[in-house]
C-alpha atoms as a PDB file:
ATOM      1  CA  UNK A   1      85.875  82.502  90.387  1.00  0.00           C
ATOM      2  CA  UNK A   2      88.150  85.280  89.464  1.00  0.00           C
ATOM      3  CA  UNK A   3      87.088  88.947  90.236  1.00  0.00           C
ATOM      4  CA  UNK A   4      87.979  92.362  90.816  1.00  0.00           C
ATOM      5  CA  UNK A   5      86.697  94.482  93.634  1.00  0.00           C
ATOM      6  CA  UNK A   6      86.168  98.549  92.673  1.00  0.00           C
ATOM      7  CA  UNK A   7      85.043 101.361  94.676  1.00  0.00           C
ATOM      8  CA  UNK A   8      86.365 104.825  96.274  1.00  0.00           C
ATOM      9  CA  UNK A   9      87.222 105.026  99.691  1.00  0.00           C
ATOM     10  CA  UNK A  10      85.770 103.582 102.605  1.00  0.00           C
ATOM     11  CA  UNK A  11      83.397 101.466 100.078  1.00  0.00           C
ATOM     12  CA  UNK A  12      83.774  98.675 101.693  1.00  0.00           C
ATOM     13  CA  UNK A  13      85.867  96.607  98.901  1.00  0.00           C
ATOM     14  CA  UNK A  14      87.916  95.293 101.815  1.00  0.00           C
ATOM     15  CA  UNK A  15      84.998  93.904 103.702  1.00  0.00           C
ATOM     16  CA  UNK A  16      83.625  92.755 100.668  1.00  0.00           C
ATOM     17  CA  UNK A  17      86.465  91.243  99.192  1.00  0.00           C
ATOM     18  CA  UNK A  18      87.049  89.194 103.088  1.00  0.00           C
ATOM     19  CA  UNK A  19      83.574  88.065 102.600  1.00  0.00           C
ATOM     20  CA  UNK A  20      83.635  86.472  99.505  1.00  0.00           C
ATOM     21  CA  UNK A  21      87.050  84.788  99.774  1.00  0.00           C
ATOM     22  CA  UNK A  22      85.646  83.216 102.328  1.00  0.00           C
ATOM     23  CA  UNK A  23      82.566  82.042 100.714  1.00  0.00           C
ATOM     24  CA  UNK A  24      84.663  80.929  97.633  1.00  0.00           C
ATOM     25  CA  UNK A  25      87.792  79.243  99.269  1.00  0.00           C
ATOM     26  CA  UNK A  26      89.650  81.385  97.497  1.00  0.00           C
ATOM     27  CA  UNK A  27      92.287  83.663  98.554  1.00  0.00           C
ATOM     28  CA  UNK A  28      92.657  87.684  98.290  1.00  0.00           C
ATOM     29  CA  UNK A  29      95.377  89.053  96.365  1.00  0.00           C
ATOM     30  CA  UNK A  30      95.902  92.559  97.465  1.00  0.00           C
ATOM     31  CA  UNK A  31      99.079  94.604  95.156  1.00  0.00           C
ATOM     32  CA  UNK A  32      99.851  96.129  98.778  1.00  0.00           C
ATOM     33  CA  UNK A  33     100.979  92.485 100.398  1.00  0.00           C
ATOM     34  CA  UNK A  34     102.309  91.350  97.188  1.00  0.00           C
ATOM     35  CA  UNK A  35     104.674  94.398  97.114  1.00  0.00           C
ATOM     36  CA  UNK A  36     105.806  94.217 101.046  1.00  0.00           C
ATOM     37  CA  UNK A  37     106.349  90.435 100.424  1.00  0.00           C
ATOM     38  CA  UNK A  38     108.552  90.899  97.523  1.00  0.00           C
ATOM     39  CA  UNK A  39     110.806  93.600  99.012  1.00  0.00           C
ATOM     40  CA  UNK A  40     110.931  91.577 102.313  1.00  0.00           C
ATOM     41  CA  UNK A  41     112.124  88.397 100.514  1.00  0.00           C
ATOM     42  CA  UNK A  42     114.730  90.350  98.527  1.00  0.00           C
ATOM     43  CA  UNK A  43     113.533  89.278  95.009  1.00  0.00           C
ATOM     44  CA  UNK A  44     114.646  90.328  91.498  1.00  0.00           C
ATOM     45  CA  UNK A  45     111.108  92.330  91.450  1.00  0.00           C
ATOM     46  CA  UNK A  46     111.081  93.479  94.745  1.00  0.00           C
ATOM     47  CA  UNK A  47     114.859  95.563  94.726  1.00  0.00           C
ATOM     48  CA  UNK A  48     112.919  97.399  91.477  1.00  0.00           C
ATOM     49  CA  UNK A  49     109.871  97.812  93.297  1.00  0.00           C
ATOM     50  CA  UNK A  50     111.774  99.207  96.457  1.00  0.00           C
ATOM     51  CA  UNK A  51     113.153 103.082  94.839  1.00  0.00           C
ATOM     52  CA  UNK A  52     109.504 103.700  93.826  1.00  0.00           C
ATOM     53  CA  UNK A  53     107.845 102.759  97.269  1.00  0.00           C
ATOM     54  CA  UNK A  54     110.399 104.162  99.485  1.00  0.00           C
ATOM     55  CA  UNK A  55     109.875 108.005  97.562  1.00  0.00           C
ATOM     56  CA  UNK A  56     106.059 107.261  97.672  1.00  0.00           C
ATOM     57  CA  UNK A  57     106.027 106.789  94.015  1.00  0.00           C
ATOM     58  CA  UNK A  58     103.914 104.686  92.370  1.00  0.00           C
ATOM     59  CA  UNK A  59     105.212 100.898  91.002  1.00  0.00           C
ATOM     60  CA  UNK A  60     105.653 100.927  87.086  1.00  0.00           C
ATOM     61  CA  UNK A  61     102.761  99.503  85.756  1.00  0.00           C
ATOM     62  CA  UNK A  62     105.351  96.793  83.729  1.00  0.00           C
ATOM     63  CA  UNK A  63     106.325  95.975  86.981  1.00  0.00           C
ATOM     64  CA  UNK A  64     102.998  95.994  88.651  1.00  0.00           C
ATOM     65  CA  UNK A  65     101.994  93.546  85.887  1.00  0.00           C
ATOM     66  CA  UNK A  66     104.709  91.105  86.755  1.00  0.00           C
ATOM     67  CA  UNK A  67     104.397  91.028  90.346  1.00  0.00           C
ATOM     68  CA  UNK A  68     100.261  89.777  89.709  1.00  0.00           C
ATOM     69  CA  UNK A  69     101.352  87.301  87.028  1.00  0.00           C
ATOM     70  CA  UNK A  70     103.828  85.791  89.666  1.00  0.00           C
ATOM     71  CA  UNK A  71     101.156  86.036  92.099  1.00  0.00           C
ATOM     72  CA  UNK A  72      98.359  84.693  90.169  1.00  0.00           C
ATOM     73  CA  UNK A  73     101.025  81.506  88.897  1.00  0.00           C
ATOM     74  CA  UNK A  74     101.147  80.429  92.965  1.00  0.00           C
ATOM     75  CA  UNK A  75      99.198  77.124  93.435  1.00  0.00           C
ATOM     76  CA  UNK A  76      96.586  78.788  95.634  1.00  0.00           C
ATOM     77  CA  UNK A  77      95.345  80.978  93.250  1.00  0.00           C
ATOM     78  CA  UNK A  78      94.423  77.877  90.835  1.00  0.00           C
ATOM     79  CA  UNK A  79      91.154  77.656  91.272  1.00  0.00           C
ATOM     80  CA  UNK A  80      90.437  81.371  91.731  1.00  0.00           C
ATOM     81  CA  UNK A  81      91.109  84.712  93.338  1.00  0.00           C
ATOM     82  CA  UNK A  82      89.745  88.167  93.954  1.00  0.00           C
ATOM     83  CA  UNK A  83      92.459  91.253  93.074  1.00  0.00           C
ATOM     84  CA  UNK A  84      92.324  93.999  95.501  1.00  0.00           C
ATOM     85  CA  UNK A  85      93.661  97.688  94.696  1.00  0.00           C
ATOM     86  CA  UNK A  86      94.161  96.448  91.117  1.00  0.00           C
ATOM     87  CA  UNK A  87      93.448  97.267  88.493  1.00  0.00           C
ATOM     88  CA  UNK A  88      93.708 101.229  89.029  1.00  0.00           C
ATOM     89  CA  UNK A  89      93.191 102.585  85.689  1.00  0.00           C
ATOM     90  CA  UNK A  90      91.792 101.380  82.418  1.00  0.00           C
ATOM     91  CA  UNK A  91      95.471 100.805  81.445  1.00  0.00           C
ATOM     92  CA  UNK A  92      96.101  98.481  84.065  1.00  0.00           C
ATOM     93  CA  UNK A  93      92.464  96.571  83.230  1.00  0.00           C
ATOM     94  CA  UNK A  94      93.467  95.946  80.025  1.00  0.00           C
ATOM     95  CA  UNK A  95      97.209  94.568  80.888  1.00  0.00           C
ATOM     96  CA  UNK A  96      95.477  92.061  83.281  1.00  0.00           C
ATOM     97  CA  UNK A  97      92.994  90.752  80.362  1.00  0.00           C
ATOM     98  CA  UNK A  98      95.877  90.546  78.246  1.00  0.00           C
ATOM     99  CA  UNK A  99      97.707  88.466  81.515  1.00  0.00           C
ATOM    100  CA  UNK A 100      95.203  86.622  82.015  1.00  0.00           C
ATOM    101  CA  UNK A 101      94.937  85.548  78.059  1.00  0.00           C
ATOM    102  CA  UNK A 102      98.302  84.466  78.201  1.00  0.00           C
ATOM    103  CA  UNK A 103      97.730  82.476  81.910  1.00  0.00           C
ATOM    104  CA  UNK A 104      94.863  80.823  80.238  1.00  0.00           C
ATOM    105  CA  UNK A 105      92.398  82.382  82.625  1.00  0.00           C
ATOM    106  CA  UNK A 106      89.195  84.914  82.401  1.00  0.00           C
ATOM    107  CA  UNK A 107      88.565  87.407  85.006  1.00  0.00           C
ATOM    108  CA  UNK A 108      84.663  86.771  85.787  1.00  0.00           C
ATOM    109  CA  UNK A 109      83.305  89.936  86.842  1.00  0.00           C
ATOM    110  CA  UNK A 110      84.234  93.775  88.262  1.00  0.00           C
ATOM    111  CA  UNK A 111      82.522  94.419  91.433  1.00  0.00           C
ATOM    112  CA  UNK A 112      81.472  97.815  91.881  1.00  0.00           C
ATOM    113  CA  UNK A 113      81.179  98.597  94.724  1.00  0.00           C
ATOM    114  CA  UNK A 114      78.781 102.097  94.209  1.00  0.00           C
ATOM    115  CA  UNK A 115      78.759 104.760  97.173  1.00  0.00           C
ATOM    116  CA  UNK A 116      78.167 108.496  97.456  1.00  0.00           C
ATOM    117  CA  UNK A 117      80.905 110.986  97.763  1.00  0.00           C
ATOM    118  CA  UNK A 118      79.153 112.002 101.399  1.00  0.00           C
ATOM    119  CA  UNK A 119      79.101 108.259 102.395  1.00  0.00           C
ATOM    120  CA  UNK A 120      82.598 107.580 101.327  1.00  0.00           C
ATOM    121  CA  UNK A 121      83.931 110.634 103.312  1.00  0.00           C
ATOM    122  CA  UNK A 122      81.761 109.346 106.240  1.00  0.00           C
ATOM    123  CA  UNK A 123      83.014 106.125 106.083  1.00  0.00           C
ATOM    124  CA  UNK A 124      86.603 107.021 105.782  1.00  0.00           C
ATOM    125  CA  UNK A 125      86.286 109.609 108.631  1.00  0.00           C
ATOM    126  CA  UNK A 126      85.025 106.271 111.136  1.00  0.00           C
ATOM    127  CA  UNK A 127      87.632 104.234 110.336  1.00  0.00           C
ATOM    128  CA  UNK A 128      90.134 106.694 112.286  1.00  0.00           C
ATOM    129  CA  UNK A 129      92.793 105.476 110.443  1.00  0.00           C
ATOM    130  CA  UNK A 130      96.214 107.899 110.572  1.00  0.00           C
ATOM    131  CA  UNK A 131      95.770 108.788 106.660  1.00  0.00           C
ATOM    132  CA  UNK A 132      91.836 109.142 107.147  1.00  0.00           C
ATOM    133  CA  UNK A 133      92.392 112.861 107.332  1.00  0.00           C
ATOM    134  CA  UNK A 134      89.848 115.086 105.394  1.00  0.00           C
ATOM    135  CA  UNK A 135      92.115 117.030 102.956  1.00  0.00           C
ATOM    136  CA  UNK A 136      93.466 113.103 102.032  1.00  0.00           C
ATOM    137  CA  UNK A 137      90.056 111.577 101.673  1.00  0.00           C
ATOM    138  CA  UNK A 138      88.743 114.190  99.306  1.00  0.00           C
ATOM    139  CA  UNK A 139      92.002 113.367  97.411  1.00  0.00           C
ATOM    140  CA  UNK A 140      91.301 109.774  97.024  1.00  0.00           C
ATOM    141  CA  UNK A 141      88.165 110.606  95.735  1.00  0.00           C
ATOM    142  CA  UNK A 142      89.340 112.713  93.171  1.00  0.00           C
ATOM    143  CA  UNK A 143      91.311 109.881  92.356  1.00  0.00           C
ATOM    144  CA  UNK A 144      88.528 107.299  92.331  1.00  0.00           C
ATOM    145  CA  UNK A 145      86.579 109.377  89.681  1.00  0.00           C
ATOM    146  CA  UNK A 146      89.513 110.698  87.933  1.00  0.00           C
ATOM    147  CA  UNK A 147      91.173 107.021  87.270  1.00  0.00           C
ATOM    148  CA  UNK A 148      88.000 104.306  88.566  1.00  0.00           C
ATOM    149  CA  UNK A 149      85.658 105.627  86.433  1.00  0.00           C
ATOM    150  CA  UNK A 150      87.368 104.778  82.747  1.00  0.00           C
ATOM    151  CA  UNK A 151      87.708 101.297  84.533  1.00  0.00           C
ATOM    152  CA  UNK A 152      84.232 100.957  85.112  1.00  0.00           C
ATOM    153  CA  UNK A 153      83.517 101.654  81.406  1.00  0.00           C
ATOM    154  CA  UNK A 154      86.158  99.063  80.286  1.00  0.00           C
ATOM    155  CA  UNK A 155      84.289  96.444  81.846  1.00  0.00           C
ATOM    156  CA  UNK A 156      81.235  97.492  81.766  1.00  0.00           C
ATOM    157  CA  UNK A 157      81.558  97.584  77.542  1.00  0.00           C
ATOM    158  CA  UNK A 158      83.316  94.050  77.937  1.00  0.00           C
ATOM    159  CA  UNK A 159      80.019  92.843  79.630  1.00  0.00           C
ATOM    160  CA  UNK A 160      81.742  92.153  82.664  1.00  0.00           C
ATOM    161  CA  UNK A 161      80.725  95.297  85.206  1.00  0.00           C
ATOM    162  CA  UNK A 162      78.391  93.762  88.396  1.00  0.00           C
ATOM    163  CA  UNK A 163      77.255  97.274  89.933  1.00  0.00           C
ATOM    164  CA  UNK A 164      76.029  96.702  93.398  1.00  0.00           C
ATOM    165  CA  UNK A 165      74.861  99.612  95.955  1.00  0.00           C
ATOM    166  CA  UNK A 166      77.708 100.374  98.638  1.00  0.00           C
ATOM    167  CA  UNK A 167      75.867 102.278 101.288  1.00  0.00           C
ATOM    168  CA  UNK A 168      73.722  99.131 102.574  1.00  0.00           C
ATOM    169  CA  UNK A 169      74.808  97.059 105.250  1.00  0.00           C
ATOM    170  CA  UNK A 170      77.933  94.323 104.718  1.00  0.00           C
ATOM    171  CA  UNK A 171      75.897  91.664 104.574  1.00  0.00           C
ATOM    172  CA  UNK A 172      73.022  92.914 102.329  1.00  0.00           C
ATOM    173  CA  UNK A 173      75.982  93.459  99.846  1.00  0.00           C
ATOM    174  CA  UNK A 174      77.184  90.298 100.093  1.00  0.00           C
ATOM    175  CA  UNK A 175      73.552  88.950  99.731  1.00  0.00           C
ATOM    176  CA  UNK A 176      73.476  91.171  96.572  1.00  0.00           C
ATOM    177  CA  UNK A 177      76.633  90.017  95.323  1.00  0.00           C
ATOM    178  CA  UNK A 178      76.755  86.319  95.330  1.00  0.00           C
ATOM    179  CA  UNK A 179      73.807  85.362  93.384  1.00  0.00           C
ATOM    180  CA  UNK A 180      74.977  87.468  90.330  1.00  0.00           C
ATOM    181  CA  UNK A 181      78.139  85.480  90.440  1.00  0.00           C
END
């Protein structure tokens, strides 16, 4: 099983992403850890990642691109994985089907993970989280539908877009989620 988990803030893509890693036996592959792990370990990748995270820039998609192929090459990912925070534009969703081409491997579905703007703001406002702050929520959203929502077409003209509704419980989504598979 190889999927993609999308969804604005406080959508629960975490939660959901947890969940069916679990279910699966397979593991999570989230750009965040892959980035702190290769900076920490020093690699060739991580001292170019390093300018662009320590000015709050975002990684070159090239590099981006390289870090997941490593990533996805790692024995535990053989049999599967879920991405998490990638891909973030329809850029990025087409260099991973091209990746995955050359890997020999087919991403199975997107998972969208659909919420309202009001429940996403609630949500995020919960958490209590340092960054949860209400001028930077509304900016992720603005993100979300600026850059998600060209994703979301990508797959869903590719045939490969699994909408599910957000705003119920965990575990109803999960219910929702895993027979589609």
């Amino acid at each position: 099983m190889r999927l993609v988990t999308l969804g604005g803030t406080g959508s629960g893509k975490g939660t959901q992403t947890a969940s069916l890693c679990a279910h699966y036996q397979i593991p999570s592959i989230s750009t965040g850890s892959i980035l702190r792990e290769g900076i920490a370990s020093g690699t060739e990748l991580g001292k170019q990642a390093q300018p662009y995270l320590e000015k709050g820039e975002l990684v070159p998609d090239e590099l981006m691109i390289e870090f997941i192929k490593q990533r996805l090459l790692e024995s535990d990912a053989s049999k599967g994985w879920i991405l998490e925070g990638y891909p973030r534009t329809a850029f990025q969703a087409e260099e991973l089907d091209f990746l995955l081409k050359k890997l020999n491997q087919k991403l199975d579905w997107a998972i969208y993970l659909k919420v309202s703007e009001s429940v996403m703001k609630e949500r995020a406002l919960k958490r209590g989280l340092i960054d949860d702050q209400p001028e930077i929520i509304q900016r992720r959203i603005q993100s979300f539908q600026e850059f998600t929502i060209p994703i979301l077409e990508y797959y869903q003209y590719r045939g490969r877009l699994l909408t599910i509704d957000g705003e119920l419980s965990p575990k109803e989504v999960t219910n929702q989620i895993i027979p589609q598979l």
